[in-house]
Protein backbone atom coordinates (compact mmCIF):
# COMPACT_ATOMS: atom_id res chain seq x y z
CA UNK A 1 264.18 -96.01 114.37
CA UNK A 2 265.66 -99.12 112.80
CA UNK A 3 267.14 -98.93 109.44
CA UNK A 4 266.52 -101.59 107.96
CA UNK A 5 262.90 -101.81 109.27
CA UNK A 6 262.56 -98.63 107.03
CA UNK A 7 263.83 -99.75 104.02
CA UNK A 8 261.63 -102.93 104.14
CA UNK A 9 258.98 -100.66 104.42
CA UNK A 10 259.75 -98.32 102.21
CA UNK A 11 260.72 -101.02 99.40
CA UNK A 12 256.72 -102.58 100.07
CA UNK A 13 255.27 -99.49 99.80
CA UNK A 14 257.18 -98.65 96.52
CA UNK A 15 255.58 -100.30 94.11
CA UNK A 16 252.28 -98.55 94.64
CA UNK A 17 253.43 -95.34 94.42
CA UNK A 18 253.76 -94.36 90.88
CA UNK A 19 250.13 -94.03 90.23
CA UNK A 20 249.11 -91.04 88.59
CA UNK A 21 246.32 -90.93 90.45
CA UNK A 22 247.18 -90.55 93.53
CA UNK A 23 249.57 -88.01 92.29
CA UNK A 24 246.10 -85.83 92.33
CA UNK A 25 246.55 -85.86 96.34
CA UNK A 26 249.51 -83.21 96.09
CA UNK A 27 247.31 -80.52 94.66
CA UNK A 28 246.40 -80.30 98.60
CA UNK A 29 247.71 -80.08 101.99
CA UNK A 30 246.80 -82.14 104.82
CA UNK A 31 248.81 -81.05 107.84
CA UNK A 32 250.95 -77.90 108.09
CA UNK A 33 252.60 -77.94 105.20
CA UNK A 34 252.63 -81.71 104.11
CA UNK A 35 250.52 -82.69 101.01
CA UNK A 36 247.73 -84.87 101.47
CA UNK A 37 250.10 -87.45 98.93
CA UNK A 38 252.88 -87.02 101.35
CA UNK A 39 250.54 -87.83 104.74
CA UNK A 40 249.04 -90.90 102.40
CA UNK A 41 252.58 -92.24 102.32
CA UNK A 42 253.69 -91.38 105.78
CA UNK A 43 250.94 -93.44 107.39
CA UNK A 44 251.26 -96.14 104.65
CA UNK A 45 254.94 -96.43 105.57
CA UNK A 46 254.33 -96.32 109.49
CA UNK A 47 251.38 -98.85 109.14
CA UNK A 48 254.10 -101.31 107.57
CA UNK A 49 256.38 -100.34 109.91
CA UNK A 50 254.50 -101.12 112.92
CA UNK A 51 252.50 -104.23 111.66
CA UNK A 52 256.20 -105.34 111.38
CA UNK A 53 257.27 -103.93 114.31
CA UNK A 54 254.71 -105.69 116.38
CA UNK A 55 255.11 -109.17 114.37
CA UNK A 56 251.47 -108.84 113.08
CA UNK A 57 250.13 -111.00 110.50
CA UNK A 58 248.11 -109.01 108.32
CA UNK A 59 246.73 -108.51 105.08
CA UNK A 60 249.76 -106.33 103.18
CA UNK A 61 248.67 -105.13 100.04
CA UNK A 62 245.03 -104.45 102.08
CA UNK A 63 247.25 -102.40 104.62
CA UNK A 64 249.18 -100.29 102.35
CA UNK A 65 246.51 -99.12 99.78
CA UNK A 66 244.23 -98.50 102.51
CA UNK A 67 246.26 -96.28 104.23
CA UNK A 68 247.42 -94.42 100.66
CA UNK A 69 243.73 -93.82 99.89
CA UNK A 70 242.50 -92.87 103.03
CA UNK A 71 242.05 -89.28 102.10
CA UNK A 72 241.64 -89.87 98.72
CA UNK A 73 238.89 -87.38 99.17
CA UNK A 74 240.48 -84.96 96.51
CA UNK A 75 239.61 -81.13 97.74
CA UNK A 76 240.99 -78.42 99.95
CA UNK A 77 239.50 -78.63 103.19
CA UNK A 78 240.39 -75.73 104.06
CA UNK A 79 238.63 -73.89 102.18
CA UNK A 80 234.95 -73.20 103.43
CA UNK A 81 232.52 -74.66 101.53
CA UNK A 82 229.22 -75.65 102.72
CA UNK A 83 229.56 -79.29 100.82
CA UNK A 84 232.81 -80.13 103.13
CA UNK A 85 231.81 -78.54 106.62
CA UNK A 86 232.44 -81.35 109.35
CA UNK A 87 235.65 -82.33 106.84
CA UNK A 88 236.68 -84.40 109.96
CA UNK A 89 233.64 -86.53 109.99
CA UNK A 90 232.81 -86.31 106.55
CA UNK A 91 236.15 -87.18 104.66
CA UNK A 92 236.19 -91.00 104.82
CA UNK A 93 233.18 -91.43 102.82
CA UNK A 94 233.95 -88.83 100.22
CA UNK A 95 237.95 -90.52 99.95
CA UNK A 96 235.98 -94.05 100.14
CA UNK A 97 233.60 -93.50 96.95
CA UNK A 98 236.32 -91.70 95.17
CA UNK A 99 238.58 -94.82 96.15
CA UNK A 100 236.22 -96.68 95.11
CA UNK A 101 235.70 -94.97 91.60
CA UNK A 102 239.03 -94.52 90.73
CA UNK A 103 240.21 -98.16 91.96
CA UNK A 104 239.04 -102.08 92.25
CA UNK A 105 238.86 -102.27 96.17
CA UNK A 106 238.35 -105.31 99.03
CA UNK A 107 236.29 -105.19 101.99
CA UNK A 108 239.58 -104.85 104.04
CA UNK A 109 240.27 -101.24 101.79
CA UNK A 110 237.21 -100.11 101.96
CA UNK A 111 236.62 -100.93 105.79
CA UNK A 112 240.35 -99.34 106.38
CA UNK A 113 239.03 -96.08 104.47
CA UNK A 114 235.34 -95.57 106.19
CA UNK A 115 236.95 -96.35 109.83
CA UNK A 116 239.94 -94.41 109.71
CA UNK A 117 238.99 -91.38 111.88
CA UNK A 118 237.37 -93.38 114.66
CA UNK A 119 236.18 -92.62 116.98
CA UNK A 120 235.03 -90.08 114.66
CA UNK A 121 233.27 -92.42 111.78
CA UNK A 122 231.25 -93.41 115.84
CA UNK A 123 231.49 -97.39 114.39
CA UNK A 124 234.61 -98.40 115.41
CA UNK A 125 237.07 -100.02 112.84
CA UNK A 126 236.75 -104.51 112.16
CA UNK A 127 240.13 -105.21 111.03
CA UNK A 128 243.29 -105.38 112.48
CA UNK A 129 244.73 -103.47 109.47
CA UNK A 130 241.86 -101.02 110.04
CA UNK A 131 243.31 -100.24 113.51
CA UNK A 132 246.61 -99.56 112.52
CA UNK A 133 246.30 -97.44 109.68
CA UNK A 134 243.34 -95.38 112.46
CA UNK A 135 245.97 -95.32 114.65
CA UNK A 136 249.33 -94.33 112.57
CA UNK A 137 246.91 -91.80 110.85
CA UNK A 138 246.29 -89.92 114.39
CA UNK A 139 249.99 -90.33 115.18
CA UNK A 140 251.43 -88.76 112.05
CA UNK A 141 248.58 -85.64 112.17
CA UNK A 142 250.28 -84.99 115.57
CA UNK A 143 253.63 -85.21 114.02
CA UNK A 144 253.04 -83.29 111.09
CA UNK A 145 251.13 -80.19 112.87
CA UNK A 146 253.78 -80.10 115.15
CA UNK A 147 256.54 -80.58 113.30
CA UNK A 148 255.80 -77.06 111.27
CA UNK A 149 257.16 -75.45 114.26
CA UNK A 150 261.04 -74.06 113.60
CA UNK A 151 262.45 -75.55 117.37
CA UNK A 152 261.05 -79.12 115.83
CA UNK A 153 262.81 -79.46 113.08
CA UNK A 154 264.62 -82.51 114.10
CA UNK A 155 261.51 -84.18 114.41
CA UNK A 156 260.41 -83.21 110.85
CA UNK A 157 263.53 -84.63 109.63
CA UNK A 158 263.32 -87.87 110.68
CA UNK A 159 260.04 -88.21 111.19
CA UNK A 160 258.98 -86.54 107.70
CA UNK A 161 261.71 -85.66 105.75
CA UNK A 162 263.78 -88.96 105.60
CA UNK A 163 260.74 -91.58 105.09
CA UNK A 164 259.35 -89.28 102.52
CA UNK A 165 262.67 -89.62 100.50
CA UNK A 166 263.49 -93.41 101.31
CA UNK A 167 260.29 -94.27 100.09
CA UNK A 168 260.49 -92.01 97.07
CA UNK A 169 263.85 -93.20 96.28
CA UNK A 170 262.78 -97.03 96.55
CA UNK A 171 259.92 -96.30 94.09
CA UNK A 172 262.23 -94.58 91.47
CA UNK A 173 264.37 -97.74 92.07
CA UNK A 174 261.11 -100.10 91.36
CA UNK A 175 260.92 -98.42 88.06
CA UNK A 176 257.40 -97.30 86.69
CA UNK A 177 255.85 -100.82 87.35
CA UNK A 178 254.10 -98.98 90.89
CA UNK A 179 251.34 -97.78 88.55
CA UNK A 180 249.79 -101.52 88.05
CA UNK A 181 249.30 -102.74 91.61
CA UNK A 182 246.79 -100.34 92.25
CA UNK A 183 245.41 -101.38 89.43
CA UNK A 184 245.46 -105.42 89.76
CA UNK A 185 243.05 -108.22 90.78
CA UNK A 186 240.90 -107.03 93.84
């Protein structure tokens, strides 16, 4: 992967990530053993990456809180409760009206939360942004399932492991200021 592709990513997605609430997403994993937090940022820092990658114009700060609150859906789903069964279909709508609760959203966000499991959500996604963050989403579940698996631990490592701490280590870097643009003008 390209260097400094990464660390433009990871410097974008930095300034969103000191918001104490989405700090509520590590209480639960996602994937293996990868916090829902953790997945949020992988596929926020992939979605930047390829929009990038493939010289897309697209809506940025849409892009990147879209795919951090994607499942902002704020339970175990692992756990079997009768409220959750069908977590795959019903998740974007419960991490949309949290989303929604918890932060001013657009359209785009709100469109990149309810169509993020298509061709699960059965209406397929509107936006360009939409797509990608559907698409890097079933990507890094792949990655992270697999990657729990001992003989893949090079692909944990770079595919996990070192985004995870460039983008942690940019938002240290950005200082606590991450915590206002999730908050800031819709």
């Amino acid at each position: 992967m390209n260097r400094r592709l990464q660390e433009q990513s990871a410097e974008k997605l930095s300034l969103y990530l000191g918001d104490e609430r989405l700090m509520k997403m590590k209480k639960y994993v996602q994937h293996g053993d990868v916090s829902t937090y953790d997945h949020a940022v992988l596929v926020a820092f992939y979605s930047c990456m390829l929009a990038c990658r493939l010289g897309l114009k697209c809506d940025e700060r849409a892009l990147i809180r879209g795919a951090l609150l994607h499942d902002y859906y704020l339970y175990d789903w692992h756990e079997k409760e009768a409220w959750h069964k069908w977590h795959g279909f019903r998740h974007p709508r419960f991490a949309m009206e949290n989303a929604q609760r918890d932060f001013h959203l657009s359209e785009k966000e709100i469109e990149i939360i309810r169509k993020h499991m298509w061709p699960l959500t059965i209406i397929p996604p509107r936006c360009k942004e939409a797509w990608i963050v559907n698409g890097t989403d079933t990507w890094i579940s792949l990655i992270e399932s697999a990657a729990r698996f001992r003989c893949l631990s090079a692909l944990r490592r770079s595919w996990i492991d070192r985004p995870l701490r460039l983008s942690l280590r940019y938002a240290e870097d950005a200082g606590r200021q991450a915590s206002t643009c999730m908050t800031k003008e819709k």
